[in-house]
PDB file of N, CA and C in Angstrom:
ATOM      1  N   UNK A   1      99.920  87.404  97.916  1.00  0.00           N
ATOM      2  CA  UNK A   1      99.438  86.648  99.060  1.00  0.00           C
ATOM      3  C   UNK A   1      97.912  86.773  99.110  1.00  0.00           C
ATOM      4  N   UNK A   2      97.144  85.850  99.001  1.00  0.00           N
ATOM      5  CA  UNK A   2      95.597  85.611  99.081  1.00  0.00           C
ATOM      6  C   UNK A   2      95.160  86.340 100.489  1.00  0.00           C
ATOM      7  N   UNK A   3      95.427  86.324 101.290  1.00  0.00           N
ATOM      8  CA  UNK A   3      95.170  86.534 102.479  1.00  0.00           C
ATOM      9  C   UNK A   3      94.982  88.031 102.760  1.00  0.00           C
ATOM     10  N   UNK A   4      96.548  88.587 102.000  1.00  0.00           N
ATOM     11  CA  UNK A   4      96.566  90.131 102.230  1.00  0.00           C
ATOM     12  C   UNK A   4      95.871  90.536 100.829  1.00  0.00           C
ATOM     13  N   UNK A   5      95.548  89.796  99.969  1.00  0.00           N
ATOM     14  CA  UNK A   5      94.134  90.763  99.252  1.00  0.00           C
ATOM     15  C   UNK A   5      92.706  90.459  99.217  1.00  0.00           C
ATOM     16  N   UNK A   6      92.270  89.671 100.323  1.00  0.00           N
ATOM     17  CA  UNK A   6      91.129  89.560 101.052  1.00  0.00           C
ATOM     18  C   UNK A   6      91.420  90.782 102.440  1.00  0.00           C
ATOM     19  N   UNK A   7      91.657  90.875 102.848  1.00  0.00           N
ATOM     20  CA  UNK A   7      92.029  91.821 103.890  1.00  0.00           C
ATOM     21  C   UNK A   7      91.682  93.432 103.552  1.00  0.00           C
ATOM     22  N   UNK A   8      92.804  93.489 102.259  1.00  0.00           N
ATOM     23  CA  UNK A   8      92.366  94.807 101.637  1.00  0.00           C
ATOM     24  C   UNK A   8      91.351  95.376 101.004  1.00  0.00           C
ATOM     25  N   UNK A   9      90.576  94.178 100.350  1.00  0.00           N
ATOM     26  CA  UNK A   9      89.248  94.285  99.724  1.00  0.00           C
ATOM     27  C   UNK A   9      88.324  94.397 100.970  1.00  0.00           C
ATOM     28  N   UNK A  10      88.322  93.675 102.285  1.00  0.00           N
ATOM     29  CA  UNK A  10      87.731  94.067 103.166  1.00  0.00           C
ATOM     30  C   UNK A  10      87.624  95.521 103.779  1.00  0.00           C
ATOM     31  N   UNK A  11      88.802  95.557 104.109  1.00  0.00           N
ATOM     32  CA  UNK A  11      88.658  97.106 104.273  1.00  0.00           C
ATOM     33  C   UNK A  11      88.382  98.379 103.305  1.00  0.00           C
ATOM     34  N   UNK A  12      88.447  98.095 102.096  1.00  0.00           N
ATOM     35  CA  UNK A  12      88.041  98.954 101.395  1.00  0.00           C
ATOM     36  C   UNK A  12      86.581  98.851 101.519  1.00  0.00           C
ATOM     37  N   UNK A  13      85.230  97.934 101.949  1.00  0.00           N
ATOM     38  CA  UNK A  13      84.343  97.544 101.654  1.00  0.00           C
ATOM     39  C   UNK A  13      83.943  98.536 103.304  1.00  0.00           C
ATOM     40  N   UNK A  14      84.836  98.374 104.291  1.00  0.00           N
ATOM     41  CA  UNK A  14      84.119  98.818 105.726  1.00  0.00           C
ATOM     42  C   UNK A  14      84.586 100.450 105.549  1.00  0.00           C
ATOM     43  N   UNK A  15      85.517 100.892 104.817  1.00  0.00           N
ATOM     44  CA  UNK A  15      85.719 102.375 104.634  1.00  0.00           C
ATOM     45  C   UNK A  15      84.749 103.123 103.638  1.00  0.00           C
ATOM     46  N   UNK A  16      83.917 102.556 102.828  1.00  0.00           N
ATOM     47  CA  UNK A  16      83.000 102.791 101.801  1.00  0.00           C
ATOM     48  C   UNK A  16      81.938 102.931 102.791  1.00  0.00           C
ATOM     49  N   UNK A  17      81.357 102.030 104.098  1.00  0.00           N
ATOM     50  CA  UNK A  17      80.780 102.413 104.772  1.00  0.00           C
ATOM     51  C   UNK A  17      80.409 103.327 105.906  1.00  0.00           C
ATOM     52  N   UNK A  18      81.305 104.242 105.999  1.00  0.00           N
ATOM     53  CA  UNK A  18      81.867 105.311 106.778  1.00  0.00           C
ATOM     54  C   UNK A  18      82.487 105.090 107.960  1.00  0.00           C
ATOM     55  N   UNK A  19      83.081 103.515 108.205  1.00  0.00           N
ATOM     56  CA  UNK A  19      83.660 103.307 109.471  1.00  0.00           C
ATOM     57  C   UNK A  19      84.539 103.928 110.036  1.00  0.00           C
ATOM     58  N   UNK A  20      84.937 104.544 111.104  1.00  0.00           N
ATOM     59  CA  UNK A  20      85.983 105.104 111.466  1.00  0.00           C
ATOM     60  C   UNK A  20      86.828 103.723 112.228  1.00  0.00           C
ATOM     61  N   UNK A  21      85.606 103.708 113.360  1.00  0.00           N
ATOM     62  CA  UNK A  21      85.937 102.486 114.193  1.00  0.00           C
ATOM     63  C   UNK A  21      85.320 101.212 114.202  1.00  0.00           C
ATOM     64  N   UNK A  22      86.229  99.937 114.332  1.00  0.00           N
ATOM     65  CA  UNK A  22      85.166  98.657 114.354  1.00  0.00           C
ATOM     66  C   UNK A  22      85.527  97.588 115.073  1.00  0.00           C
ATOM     67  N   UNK A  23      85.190  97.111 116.024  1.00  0.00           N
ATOM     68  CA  UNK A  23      84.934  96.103 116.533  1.00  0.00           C
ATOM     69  C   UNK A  23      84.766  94.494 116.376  1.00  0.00           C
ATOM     70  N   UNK A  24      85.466  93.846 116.269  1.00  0.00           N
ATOM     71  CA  UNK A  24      84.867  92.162 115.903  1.00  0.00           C
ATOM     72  C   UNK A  24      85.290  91.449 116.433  1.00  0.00           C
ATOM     73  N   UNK A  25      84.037  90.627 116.764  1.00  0.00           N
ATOM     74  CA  UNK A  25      84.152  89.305 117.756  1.00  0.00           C
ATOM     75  C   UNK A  25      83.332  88.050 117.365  1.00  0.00           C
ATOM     76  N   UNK A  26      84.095  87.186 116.613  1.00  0.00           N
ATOM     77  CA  UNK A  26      83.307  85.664 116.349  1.00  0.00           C
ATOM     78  C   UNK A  26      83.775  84.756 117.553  1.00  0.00           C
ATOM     79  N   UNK A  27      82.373  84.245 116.850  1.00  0.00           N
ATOM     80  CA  UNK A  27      81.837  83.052 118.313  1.00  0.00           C
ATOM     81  C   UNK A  27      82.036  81.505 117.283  1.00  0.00           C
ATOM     82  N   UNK A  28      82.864  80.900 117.613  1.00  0.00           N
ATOM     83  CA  UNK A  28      83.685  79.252 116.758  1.00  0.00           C
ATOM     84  C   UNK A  28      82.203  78.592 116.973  1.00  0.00           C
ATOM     85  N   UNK A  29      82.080  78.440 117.838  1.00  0.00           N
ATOM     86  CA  UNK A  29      80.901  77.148 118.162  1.00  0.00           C
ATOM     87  C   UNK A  29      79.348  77.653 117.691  1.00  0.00           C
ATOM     88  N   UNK A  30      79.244  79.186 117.369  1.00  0.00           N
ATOM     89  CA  UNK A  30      77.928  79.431 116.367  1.00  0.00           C
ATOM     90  C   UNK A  30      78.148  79.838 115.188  1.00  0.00           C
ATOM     91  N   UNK A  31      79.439  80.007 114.552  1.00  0.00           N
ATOM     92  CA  UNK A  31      79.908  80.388 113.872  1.00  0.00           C
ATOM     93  C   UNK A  31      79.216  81.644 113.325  1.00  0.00           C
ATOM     94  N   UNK A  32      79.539  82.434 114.528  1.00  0.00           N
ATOM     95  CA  UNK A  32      78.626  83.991 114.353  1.00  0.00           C
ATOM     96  C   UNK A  32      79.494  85.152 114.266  1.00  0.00           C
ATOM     97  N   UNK A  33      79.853  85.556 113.302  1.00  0.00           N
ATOM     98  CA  UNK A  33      81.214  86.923 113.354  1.00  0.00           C
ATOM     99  C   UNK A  33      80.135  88.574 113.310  1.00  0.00           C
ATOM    100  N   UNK A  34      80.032  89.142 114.716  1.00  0.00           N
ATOM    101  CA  UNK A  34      79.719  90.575 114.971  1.00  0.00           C
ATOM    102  C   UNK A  34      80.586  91.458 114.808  1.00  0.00           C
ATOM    103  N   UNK A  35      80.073  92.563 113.916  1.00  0.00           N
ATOM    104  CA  UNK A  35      80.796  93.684 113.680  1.00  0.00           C
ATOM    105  C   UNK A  35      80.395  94.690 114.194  1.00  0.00           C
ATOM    106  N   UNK A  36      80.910  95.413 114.770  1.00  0.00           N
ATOM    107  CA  UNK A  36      80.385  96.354 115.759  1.00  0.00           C
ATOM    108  C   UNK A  36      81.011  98.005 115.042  1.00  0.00           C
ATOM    109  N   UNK A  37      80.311  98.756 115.106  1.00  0.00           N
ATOM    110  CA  UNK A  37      80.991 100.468 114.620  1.00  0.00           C
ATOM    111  C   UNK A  37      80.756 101.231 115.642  1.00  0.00           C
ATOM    112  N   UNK A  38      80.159 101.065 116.587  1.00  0.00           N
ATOM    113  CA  UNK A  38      79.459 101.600 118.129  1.00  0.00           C
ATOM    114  C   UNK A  38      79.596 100.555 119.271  1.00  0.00           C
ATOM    115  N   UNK A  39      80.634 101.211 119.957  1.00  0.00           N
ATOM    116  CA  UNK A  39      80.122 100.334 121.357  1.00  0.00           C
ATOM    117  C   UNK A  39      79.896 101.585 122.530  1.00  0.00           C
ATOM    118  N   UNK A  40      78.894 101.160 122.805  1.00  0.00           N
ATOM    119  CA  UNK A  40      77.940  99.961 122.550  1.00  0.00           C
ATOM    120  C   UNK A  40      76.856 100.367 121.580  1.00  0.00           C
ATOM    121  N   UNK A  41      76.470  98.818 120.596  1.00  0.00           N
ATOM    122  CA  UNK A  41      75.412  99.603 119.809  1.00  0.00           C
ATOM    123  C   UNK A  41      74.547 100.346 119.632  1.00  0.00           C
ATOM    124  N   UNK A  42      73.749  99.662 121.146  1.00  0.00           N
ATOM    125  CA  UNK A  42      72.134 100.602 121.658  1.00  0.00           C
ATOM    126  C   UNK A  42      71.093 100.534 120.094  1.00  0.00           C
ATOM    127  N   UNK A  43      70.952  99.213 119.433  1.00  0.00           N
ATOM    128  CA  UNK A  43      70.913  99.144 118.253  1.00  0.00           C
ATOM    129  C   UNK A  43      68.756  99.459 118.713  1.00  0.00           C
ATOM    130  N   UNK A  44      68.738 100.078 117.620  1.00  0.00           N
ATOM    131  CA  UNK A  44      67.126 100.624 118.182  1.00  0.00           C
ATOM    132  C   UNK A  44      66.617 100.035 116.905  1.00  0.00           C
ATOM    133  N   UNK A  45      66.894  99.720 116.139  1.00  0.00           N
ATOM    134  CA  UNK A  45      66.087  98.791 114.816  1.00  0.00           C
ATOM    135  C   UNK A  45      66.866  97.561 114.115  1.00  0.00           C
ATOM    136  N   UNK A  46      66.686  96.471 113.853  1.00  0.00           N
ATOM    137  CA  UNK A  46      67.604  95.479 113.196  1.00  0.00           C
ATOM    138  C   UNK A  46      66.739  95.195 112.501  1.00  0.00           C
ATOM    139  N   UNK A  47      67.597  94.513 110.830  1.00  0.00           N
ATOM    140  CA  UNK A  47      66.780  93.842 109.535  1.00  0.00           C
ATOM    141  C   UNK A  47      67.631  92.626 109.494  1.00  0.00           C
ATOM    142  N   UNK A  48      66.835  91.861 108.766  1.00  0.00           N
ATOM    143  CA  UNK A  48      67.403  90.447 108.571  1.00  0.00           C
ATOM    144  C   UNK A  48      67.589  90.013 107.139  1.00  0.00           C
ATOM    145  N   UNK A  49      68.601  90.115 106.595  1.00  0.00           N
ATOM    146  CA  UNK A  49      68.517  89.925 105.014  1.00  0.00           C
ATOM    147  C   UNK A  49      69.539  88.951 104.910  1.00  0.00           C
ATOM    148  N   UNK A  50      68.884  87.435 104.521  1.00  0.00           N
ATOM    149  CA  UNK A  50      69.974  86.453 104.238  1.00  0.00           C
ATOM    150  C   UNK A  50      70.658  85.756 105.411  1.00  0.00           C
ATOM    151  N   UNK A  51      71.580  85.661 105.906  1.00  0.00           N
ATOM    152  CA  UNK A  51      72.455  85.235 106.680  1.00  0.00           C
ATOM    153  C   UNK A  51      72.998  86.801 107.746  1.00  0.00           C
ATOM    154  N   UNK A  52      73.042  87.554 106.960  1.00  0.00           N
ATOM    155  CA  UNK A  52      73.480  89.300 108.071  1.00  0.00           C
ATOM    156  C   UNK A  52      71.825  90.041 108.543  1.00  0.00           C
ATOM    157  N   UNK A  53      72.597  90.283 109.112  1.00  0.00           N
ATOM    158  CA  UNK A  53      71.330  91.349 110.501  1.00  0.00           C
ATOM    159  C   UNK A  53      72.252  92.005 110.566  1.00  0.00           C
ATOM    160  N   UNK A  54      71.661  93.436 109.637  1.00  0.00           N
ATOM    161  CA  UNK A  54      71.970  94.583 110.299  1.00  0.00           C
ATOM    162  C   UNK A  54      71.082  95.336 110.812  1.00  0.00           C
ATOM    163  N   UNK A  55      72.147  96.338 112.158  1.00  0.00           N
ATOM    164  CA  UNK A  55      71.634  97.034 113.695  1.00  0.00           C
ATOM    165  C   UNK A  55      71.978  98.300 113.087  1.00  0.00           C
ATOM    166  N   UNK A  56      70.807  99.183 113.916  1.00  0.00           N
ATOM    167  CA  UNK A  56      70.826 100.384 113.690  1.00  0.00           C
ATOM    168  C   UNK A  56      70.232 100.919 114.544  1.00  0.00           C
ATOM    169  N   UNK A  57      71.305 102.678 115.021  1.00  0.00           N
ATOM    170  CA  UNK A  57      70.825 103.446 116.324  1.00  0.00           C
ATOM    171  C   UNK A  57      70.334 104.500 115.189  1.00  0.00           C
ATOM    172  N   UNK A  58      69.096 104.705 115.402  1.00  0.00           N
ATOM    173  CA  UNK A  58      68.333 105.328 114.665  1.00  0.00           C
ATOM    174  C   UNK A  58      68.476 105.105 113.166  1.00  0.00           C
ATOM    175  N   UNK A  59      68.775 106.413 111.989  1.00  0.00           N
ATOM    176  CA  UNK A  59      69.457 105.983 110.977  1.00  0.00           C
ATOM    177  C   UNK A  59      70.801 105.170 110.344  1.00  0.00           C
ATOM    178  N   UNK A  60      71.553 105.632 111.388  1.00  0.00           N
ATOM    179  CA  UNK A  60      72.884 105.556 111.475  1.00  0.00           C
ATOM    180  C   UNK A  60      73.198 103.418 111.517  1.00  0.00           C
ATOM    181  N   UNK A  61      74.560 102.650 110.652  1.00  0.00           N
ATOM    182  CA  UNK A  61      74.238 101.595 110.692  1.00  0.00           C
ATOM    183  C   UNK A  61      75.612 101.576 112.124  1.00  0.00           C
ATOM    184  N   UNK A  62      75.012 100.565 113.048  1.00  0.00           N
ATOM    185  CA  UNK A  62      75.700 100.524 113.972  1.00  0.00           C
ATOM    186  C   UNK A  62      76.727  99.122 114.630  1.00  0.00           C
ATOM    187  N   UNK A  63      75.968  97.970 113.393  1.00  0.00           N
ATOM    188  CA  UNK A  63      76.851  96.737 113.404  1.00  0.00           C
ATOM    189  C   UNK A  63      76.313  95.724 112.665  1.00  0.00           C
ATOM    190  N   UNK A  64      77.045  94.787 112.485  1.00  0.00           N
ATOM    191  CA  UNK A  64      76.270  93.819 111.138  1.00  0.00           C
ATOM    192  C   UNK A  64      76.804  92.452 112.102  1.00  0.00           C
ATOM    193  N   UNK A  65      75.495  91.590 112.194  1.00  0.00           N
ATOM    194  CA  UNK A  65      75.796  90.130 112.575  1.00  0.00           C
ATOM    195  C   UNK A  65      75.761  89.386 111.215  1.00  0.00           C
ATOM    196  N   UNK A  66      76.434  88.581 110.841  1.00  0.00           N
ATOM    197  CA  UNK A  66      77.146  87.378 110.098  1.00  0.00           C
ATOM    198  C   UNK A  66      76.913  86.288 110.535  1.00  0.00           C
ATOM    199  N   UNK A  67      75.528  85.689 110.249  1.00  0.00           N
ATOM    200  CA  UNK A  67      75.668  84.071 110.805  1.00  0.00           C
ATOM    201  C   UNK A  67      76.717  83.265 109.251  1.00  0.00           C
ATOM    202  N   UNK A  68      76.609  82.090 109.885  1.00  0.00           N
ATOM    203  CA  UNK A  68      77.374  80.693 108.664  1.00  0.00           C
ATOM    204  C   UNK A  68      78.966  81.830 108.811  1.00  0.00           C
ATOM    205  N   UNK A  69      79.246  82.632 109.362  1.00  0.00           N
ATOM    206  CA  UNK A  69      80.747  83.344 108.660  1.00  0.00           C
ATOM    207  C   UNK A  69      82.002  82.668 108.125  1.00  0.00           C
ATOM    208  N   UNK A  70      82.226  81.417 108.391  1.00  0.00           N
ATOM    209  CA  UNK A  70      83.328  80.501 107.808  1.00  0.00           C
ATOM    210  C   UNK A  70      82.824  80.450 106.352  1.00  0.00           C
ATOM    211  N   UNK A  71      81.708  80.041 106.462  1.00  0.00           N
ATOM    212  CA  UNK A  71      81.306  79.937 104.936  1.00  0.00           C
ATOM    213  C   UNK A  71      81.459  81.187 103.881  1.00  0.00           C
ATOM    214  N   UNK A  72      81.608  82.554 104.373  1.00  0.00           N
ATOM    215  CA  UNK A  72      81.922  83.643 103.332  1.00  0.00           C
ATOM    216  C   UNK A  72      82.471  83.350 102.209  1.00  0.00           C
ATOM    217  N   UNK A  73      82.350  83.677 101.242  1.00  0.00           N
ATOM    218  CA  UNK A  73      83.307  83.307 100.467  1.00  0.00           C
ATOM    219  C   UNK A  73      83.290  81.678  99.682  1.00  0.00           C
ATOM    220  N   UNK A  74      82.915  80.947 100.373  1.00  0.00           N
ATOM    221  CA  UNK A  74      83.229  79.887 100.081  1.00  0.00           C
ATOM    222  C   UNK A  74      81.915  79.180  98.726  1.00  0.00           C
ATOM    223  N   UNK A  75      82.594  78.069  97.934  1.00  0.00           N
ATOM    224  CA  UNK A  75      80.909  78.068  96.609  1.00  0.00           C
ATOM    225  C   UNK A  75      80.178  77.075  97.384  1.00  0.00           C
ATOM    226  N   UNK A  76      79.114  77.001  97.564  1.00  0.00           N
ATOM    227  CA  UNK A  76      77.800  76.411  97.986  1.00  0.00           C
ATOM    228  C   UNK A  76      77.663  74.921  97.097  1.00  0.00           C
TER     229      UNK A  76
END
């Protein structure tokens, strides 16, 4: 099933990042999928690389915004 091995490759990808816990909430009409590892973030630095912004409480990474997110995956 395509579905359940996108799923698993996902999570292997957010457990490589030391997630314990995570959070997600996309927005249809900006097509914006937030990942959250802290709630609340209290994100004290963000970078912008590409399409993701990732947040960070001090060192520590505390959530990744995903603009275009339908498009993941998909060929250009």
């Amino acid at each position: 099933m395509v579905e359940a091995d996108a799923i698993l490759e996902s999570a292997a990808h957010f457990l490589k990042l030391g997630a314990k816990k995570m959070w997600m909430d996309y927005d249809e009409e900006a097509d914006v999928l937030y990942v959250s590892f802290r709630r609340p973030q209290k994100a004290t630095d963000s970078r912008m690389e590409g399409d993701l912004m990732y947040h960070y409480r001090g060192e520590e990474l505390a959530g990744v915004t995903i603009l275009q997110a339908s498009q993941i995956g998909q060929c250009q």
